[in-house]
Protein backbone atom coordinates (compact mmCIF):
# COMPACT_ATOMS: atom_id res chain seq x y z
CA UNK A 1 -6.17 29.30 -24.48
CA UNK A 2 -9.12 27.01 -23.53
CA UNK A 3 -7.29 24.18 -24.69
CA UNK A 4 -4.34 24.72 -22.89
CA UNK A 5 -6.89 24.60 -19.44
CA UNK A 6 -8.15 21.63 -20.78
CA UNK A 7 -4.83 20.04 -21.03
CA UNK A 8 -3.59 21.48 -17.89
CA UNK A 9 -7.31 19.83 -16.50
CA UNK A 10 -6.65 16.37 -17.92
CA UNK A 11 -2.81 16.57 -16.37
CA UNK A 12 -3.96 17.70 -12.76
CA UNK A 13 -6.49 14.47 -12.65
CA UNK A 14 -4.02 12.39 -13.55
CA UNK A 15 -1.26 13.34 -11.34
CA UNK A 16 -4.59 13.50 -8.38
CA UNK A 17 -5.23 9.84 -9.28
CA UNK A 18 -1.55 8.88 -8.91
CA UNK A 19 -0.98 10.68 -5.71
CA UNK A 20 -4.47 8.31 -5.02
CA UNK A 21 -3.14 5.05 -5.78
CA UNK A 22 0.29 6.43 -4.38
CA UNK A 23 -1.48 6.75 -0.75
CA UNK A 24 -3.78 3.63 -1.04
CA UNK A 25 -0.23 1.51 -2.07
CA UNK A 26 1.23 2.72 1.28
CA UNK A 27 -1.52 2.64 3.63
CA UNK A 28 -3.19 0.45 2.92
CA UNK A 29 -7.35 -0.13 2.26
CA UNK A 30 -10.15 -0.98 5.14
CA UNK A 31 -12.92 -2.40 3.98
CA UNK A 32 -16.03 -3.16 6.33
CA UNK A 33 -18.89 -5.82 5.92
CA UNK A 34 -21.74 -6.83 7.96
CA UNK A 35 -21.63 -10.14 9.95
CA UNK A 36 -24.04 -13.28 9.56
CA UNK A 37 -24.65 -15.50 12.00
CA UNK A 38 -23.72 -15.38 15.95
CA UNK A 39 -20.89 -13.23 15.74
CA UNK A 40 -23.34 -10.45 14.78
CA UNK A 41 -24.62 -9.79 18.04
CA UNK A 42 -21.20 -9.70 19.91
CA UNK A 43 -19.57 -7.25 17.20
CA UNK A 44 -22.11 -6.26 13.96
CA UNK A 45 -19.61 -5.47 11.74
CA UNK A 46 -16.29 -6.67 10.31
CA UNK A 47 -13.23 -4.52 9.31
CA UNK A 48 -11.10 -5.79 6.90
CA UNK A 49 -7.69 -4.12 6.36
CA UNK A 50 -5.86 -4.81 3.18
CA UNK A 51 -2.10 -3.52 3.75
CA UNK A 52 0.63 -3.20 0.86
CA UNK A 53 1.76 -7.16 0.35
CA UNK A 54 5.28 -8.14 0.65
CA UNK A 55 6.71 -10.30 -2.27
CA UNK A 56 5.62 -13.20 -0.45
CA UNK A 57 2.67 -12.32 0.03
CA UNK A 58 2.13 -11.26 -3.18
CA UNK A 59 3.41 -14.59 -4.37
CA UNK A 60 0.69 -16.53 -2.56
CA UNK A 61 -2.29 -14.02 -3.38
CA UNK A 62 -1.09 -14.87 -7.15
CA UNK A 63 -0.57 -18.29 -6.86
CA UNK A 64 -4.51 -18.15 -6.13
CA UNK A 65 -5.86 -16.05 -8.38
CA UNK A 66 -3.58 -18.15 -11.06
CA UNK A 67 -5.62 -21.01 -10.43
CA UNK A 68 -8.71 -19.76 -11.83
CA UNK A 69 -9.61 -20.67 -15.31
CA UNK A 70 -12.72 -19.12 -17.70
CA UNK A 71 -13.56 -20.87 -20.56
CA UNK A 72 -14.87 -17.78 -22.73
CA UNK A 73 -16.68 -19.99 -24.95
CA UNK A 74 -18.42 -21.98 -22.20
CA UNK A 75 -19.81 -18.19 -20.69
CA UNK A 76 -21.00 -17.81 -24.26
CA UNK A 77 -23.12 -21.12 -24.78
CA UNK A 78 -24.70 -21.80 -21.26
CA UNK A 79 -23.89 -18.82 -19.32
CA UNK A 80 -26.33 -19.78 -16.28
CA UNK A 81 -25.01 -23.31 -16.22
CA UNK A 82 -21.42 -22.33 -16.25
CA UNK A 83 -21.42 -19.15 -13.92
CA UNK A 84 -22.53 -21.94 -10.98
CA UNK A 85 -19.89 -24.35 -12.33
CA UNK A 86 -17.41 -21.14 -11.48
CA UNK A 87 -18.42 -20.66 -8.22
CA UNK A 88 -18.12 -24.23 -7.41
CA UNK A 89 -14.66 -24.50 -8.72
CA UNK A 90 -13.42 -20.97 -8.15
CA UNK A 91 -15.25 -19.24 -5.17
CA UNK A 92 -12.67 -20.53 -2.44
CA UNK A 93 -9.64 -19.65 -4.31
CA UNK A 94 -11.40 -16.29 -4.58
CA UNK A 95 -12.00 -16.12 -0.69
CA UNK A 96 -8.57 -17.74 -0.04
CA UNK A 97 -6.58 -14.82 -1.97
CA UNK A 98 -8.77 -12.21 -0.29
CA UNK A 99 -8.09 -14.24 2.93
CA UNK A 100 -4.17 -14.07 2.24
CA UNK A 101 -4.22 -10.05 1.58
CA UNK A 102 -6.15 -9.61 4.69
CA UNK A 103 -4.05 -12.05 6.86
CA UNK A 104 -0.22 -10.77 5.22
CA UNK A 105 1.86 -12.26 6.99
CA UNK A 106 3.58 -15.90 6.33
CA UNK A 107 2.91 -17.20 9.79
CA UNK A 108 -0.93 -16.34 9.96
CA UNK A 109 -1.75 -17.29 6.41
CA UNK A 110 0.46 -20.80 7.25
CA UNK A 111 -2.08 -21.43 10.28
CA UNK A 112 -5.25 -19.34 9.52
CA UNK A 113 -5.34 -19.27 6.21
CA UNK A 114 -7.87 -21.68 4.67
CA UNK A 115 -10.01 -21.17 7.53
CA UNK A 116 -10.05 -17.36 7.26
CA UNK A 117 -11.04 -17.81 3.65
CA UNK A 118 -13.89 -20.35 4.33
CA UNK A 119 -15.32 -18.10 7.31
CA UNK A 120 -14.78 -14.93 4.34
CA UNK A 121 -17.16 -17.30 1.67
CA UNK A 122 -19.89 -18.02 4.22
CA UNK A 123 -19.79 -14.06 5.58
CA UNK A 124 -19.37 -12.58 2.13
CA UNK A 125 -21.81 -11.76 -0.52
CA UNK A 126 -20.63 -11.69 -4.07
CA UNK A 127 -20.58 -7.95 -4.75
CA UNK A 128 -18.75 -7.71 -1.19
CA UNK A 129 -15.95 -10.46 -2.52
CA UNK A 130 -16.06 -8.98 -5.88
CA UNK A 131 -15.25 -5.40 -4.31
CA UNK A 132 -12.43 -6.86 -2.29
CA UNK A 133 -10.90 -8.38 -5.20
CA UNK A 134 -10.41 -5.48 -7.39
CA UNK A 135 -9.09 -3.80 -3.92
CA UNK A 136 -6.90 -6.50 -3.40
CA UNK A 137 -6.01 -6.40 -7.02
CA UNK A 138 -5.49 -2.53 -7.02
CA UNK A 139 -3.50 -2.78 -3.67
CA UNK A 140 -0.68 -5.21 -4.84
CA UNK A 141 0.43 -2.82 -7.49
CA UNK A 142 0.87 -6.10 -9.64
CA UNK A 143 1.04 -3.65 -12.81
CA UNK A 144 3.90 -2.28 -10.79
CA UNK A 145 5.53 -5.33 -10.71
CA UNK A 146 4.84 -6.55 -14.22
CA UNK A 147 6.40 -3.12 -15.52
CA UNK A 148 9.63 -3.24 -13.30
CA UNK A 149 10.16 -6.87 -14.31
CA UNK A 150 9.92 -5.44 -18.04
CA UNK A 151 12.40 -2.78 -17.18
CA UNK A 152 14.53 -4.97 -15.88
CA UNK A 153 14.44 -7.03 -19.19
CA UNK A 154 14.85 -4.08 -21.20
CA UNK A 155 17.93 -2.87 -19.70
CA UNK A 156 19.65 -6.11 -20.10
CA UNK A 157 20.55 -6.54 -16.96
CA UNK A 158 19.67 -10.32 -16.60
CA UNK A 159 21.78 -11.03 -19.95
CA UNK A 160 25.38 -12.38 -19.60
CA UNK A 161 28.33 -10.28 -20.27
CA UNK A 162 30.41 -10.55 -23.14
């Protein structure tokens, strides 16, 4: 008996935490940061909204995070020396795909795009840009994706007819 309420535990925080993601894949996340610089005084804080991405958008939020390259071994032998070769190379591709989930739409992320993401790096602290990754990340439902691209392999459907 105790195991069945343990089962019928583990089941109900599951199906919670899908009905979570669920909500957070069609409303959309707001995240909020504190300003540096000027701007503070006119408006303290930032609000960052991260809605669902379209294909496209999802496309160029990818096409970002695609570009950035750990060397495992490298993290391994000089990890100080290496971490601020990464943020060198990688921290505006980071801001720019944060920058592209915030912007979403073709248009702004044609014309506001890579400044967006270099006024994001100067604003942003790491944990702040690491936190809107994994939200950005989370957001796009790119496991989604990946699994109904797998389907669609799976049921042959891209195969020729006989």
């Amino acid at each position: 008996m105790e195991e069945k309420k343990q089962d019928e535990r583990v089941w109900g925080d599951e199906d919670a935490r899908r009905r979570a993601v669920d909500a957070l894949l069609e409303r959309g996340v707001e995240f909020r940061a504190e300003r540096r610089g000027w701007l503070r005084f006119w408006r303290p804080t930032m609000r960052l909204v991260i809605q669902p991405p379209t294909l496209g958008v999802l496309y160029a939020v990818s096409g970002e995070f695609a570009t950035l390259v750990i060397d495992e071994s490298r993290v391994d032998e000089d990890p100080i020396g290496y971490s601020f070769d990464l943020v060198r190379s990688d921290a505006l591709s980071l801001a720019r795909a944060v920058a592209y989930a915030v912007l979403g739409t073709k248009a702004r992320i044609k014309w506001l795009g890579g400044l967006y993401a270099r006024y994001l790096m100067w604003q942003l602290t790491a944990n702040q840009m690491l936190k809107l990754v994994v939200t950005v990340l989370s957001v796009c439902g790119t496991a989604d994706f990946i699994n109904s691209i797998r389907l669609i392999k799976g049921a042959g459907l891209t195969e020729p007819k006989a």
